[in-house]
C-alpha atoms as a PDB file:
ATOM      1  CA  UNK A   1      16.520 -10.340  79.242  1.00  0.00           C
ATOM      2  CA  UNK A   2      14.963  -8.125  76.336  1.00  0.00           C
ATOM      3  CA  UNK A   3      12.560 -10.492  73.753  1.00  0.00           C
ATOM      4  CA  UNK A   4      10.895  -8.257  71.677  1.00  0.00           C
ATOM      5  CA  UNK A   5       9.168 -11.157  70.222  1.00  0.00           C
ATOM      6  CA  UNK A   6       7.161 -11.271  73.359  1.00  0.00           C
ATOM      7  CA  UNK A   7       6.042  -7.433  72.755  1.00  0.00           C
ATOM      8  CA  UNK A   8       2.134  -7.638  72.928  1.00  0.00           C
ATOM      9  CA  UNK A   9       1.180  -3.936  72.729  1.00  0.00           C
ATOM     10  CA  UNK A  10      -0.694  -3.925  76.448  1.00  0.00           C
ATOM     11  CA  UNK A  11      -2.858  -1.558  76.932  1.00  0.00           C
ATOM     12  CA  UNK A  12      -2.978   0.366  73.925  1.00  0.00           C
ATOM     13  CA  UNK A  13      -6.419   0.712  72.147  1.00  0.00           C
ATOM     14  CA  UNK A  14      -5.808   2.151  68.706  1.00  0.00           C
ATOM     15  CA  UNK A  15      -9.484   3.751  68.780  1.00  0.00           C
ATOM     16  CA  UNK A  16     -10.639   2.205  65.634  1.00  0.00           C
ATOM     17  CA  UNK A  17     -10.602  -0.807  63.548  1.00  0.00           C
ATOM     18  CA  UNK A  18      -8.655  -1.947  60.837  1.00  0.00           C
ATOM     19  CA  UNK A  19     -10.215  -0.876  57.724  1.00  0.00           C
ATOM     20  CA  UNK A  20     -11.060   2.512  59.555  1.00  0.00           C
ATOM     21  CA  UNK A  21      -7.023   2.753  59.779  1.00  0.00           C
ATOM     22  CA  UNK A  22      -6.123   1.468  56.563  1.00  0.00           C
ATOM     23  CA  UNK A  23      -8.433   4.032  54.991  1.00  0.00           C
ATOM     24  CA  UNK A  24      -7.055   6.528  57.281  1.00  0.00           C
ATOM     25  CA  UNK A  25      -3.434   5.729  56.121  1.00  0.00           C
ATOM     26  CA  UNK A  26      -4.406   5.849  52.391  1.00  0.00           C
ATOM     27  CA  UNK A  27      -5.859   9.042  52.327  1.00  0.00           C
ATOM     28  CA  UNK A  28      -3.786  10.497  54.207  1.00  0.00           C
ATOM     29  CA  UNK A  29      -0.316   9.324  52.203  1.00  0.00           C
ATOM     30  CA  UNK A  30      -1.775   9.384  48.606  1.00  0.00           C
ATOM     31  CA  UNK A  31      -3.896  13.068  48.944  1.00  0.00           C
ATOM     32  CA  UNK A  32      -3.195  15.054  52.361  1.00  0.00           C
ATOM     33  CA  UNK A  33       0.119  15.274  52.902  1.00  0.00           C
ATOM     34  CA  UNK A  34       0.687  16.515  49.211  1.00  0.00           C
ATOM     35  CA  UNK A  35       1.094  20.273  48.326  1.00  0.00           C
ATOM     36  CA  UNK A  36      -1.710  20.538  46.113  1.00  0.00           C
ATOM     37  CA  UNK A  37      -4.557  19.572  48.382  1.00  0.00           C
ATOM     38  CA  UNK A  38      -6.293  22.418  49.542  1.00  0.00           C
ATOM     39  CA  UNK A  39      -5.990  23.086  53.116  1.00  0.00           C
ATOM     40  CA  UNK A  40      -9.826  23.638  53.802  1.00  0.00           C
ATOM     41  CA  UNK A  41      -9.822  19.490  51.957  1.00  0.00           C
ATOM     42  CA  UNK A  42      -7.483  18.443  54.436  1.00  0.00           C
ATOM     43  CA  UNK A  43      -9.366  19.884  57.392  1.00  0.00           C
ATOM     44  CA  UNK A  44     -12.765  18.505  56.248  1.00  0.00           C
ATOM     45  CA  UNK A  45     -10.730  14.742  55.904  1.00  0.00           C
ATOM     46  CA  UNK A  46      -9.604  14.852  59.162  1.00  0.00           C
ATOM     47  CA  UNK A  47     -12.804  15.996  60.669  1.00  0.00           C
ATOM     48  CA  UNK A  48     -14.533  13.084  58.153  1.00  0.00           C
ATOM     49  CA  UNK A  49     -11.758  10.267  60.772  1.00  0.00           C
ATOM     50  CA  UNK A  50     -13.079  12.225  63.723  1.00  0.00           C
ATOM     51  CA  UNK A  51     -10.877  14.803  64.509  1.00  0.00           C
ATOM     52  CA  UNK A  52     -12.364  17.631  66.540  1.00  0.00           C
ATOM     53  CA  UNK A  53     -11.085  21.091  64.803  1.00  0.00           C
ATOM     54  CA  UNK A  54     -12.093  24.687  65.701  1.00  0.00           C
ATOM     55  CA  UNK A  55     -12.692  27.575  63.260  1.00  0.00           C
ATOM     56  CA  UNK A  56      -9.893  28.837  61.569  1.00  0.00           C
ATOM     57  CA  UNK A  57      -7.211  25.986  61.194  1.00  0.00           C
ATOM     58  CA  UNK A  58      -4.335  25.046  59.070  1.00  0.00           C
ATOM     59  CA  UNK A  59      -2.863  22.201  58.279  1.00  0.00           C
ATOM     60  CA  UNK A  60       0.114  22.379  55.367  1.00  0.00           C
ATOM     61  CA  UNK A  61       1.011  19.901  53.644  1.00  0.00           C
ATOM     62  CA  UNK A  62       3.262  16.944  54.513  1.00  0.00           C
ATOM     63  CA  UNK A  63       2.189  17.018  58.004  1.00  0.00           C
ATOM     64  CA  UNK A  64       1.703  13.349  59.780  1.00  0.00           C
ATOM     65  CA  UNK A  65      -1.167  12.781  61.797  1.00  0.00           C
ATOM     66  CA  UNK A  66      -0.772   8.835  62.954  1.00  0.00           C
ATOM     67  CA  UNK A  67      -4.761   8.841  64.077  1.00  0.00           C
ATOM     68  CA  UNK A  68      -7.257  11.821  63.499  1.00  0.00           C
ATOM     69  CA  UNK A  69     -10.017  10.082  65.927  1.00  0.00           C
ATOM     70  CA  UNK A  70      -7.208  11.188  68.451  1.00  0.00           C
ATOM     71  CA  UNK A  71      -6.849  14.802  67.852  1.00  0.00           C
ATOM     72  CA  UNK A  72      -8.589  17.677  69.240  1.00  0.00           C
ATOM     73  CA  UNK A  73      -7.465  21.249  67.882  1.00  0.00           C
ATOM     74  CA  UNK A  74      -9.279  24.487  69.150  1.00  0.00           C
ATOM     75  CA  UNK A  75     -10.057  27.447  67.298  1.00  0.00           C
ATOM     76  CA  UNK A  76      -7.133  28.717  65.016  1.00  0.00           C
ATOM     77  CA  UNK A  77      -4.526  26.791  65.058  1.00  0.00           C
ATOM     78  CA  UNK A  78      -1.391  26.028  62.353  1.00  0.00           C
ATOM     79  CA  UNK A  79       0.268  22.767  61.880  1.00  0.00           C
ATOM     80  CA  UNK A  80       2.942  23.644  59.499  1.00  0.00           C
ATOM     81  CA  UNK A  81       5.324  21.547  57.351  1.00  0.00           C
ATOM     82  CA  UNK A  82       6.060  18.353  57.970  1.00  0.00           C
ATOM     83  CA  UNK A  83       5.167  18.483  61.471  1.00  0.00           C
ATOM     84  CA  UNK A  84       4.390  14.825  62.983  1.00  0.00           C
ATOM     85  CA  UNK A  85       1.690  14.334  66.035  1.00  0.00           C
ATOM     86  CA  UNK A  86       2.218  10.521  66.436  1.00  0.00           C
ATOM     87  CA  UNK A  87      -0.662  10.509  68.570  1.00  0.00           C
ATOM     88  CA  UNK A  88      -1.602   7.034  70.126  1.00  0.00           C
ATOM     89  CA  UNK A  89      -3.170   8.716  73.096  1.00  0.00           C
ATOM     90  CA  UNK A  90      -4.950  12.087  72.534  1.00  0.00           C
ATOM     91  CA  UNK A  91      -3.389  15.244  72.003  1.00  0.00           C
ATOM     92  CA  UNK A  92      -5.319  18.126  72.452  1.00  0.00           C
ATOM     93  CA  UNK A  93      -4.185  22.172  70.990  1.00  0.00           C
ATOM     94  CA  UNK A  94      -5.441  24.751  72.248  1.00  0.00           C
ATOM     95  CA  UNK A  95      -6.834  28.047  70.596  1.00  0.00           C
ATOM     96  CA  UNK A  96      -4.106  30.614  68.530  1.00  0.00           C
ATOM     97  CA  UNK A  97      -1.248  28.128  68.960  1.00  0.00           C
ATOM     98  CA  UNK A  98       1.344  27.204  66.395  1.00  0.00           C
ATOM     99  CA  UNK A  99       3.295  23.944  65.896  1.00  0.00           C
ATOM    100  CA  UNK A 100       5.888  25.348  63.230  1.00  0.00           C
ATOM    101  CA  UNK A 101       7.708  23.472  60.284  1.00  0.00           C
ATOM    102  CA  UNK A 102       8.580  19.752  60.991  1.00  0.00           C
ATOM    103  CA  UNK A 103       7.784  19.507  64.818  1.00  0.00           C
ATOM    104  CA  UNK A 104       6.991  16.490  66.481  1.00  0.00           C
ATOM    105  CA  UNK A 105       4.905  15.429  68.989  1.00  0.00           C
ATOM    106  CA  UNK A 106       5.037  11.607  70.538  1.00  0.00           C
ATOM    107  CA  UNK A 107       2.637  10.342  72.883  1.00  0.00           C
ATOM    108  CA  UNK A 108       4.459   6.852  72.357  1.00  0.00           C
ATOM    109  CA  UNK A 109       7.395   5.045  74.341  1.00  0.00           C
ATOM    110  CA  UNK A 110       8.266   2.123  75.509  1.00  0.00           C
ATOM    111  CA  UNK A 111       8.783   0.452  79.725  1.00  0.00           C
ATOM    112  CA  UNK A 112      12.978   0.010  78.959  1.00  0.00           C
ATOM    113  CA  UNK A 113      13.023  -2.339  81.940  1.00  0.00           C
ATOM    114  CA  UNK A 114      10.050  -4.650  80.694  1.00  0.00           C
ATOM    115  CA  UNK A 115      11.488  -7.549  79.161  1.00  0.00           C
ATOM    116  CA  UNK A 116       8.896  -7.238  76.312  1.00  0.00           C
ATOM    117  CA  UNK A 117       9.414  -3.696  75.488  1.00  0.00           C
ATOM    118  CA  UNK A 118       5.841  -2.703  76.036  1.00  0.00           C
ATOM    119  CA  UNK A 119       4.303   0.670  75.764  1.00  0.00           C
ATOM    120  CA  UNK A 120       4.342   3.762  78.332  1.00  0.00           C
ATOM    121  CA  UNK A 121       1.957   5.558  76.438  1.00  0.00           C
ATOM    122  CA  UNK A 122       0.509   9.032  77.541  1.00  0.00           C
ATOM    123  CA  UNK A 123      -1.619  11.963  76.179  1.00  0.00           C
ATOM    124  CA  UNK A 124      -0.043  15.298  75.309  1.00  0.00           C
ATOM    125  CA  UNK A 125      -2.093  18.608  76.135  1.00  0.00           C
ATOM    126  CA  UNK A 126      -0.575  21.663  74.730  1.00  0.00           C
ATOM    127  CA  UNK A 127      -2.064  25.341  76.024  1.00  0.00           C
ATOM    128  CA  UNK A 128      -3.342  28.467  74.223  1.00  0.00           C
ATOM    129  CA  UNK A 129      -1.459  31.157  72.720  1.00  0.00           C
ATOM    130  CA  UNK A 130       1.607  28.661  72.448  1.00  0.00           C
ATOM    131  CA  UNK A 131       4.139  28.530  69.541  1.00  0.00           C
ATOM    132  CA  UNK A 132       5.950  25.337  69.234  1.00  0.00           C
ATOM    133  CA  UNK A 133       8.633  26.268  66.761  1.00  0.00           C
ATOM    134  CA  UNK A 134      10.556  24.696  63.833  1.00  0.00           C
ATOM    135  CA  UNK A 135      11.623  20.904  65.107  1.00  0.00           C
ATOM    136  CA  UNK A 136      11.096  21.369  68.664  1.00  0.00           C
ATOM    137  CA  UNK A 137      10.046  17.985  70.258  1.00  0.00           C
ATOM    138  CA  UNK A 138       7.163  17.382  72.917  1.00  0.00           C
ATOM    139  CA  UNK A 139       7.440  13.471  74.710  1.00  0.00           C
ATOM    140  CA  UNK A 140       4.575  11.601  76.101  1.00  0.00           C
ATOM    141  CA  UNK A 141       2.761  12.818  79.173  1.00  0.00           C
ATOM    142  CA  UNK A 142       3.309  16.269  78.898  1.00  0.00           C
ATOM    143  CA  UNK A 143       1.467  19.412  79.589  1.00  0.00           C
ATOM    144  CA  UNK A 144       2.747  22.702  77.570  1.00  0.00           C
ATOM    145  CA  UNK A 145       1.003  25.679  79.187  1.00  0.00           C
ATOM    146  CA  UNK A 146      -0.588  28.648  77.952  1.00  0.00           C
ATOM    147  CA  UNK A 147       1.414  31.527  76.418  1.00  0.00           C
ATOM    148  CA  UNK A 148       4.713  29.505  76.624  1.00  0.00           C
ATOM    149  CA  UNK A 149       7.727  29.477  73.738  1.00  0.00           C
ATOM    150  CA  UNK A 150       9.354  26.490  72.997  1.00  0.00           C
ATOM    151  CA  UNK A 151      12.172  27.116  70.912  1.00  0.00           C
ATOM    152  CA  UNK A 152      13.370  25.461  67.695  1.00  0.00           C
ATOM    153  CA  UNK A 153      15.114  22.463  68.160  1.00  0.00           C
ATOM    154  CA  UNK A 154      13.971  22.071  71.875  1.00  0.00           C
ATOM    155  CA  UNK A 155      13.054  18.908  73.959  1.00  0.00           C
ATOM    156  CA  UNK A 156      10.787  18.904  76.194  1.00  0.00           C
ATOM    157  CA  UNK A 157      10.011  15.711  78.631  1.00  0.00           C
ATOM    158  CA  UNK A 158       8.125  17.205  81.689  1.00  0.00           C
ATOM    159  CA  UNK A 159       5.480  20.165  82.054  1.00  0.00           C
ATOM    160  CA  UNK A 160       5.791  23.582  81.224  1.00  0.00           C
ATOM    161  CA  UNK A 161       4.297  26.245  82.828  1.00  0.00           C
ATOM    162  CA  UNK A 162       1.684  28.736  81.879  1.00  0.00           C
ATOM    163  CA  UNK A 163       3.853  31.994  80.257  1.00  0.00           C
ATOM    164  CA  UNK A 164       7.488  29.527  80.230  1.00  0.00           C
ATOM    165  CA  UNK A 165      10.249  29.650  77.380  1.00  0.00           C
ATOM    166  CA  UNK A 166      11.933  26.494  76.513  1.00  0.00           C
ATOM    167  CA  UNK A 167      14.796  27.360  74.915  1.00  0.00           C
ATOM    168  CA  UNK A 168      17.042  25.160  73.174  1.00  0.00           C
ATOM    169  CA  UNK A 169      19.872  23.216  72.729  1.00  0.00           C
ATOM    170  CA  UNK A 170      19.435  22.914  76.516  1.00  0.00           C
ATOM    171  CA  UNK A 171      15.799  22.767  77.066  1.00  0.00           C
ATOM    172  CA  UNK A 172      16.297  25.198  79.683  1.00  0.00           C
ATOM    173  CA  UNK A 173      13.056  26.592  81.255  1.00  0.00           C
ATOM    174  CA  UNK A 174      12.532  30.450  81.971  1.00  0.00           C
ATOM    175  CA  UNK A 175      10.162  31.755  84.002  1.00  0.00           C
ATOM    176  CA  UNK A 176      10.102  35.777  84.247  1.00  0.00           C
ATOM    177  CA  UNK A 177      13.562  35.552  82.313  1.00  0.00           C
ATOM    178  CA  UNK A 178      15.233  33.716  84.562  1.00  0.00           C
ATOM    179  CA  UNK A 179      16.347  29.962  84.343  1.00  0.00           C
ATOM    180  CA  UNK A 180      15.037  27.053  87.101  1.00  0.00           C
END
């Protein structure tokens, strides 16, 4: 029978303690996510919570990033509007990829059948030379390749191979133009 009273958060370590994430939270709702903060500012905030960013990176503005310490982006790479990495594990980006306007990427769920609705967290790697675009959706656990397409308005829920298209409504994979 399903208490969520009895939720305890198990196993999740949130990487840093609470007046690191209370700053984090401040700074990032009253100056980052706002349209006049330079980009460069943003970048140098994040870096300043321990993200690890590459050369060449942009992050607009109102994009959500739940904890910095937890996010690894390679060289050139574009967060754009209103995107949202709720990262409790790690997500990592690789190099020339782009996560278009108002994407979002969970590494958060919850165990259904536990009676305390306790987290089935899991990282979230996504490849090189990968375009995530406008509202497309990548769940915990996953792997995006390099090279791959994931359309607007796409889910995607297990891994996707290196040079795949995810195309939505159906979250169909193509490999080589055809579907599996």
């Amino acid at each position: 029978m399903r208490d969520l009273t009895a939720f305890q958060g198990h196993g999740y370590d949130k990487g840093r303690g609470k007046m690191t994430q209370a700053a984090w939270l401040a700074v990032q709702g009253a100056v980052l996510q706002h349209w006049w903060c330079p980009p460069k500012v943003r970048i140098a905030v994040l870096r300043a919570f321990g993200a690890r960013i590459g050369r060449n990176c942009l992050v607009r503005h109102r994009v959500r990033i739940h904890w910095p310490w937890k996010l690894e982006l390679a060289d050139a790479v574009w967060i754009g509007e209103g995107a949202w990495i709720l990262n409790l594990e790690p997500v990592r980006i690789g190099s020339n990829t782009c996560l278009s306007q108002e994407v979002f990427v969970c590494t958060g769920s919850h165990l259904f059948e536990d009676d305390a609705f306790e987290f089935d967290n899991a990282p979230i790697t996504i490849g090189a030379r990968t375009w995530l675009a406008a509202r497309s959706t990548v769940l915990r656990g996953v792997t995006v390749g390099d090279d791959v397409l994931v359309g607007a308005q796409a889910l995607v829920v297990k891994d996707v191979p290196d040079g795949a298209r995810v195309l939505a409504p159906k979250g169909e994979v193509r490999e080589g133009g055809r579907a599996r």
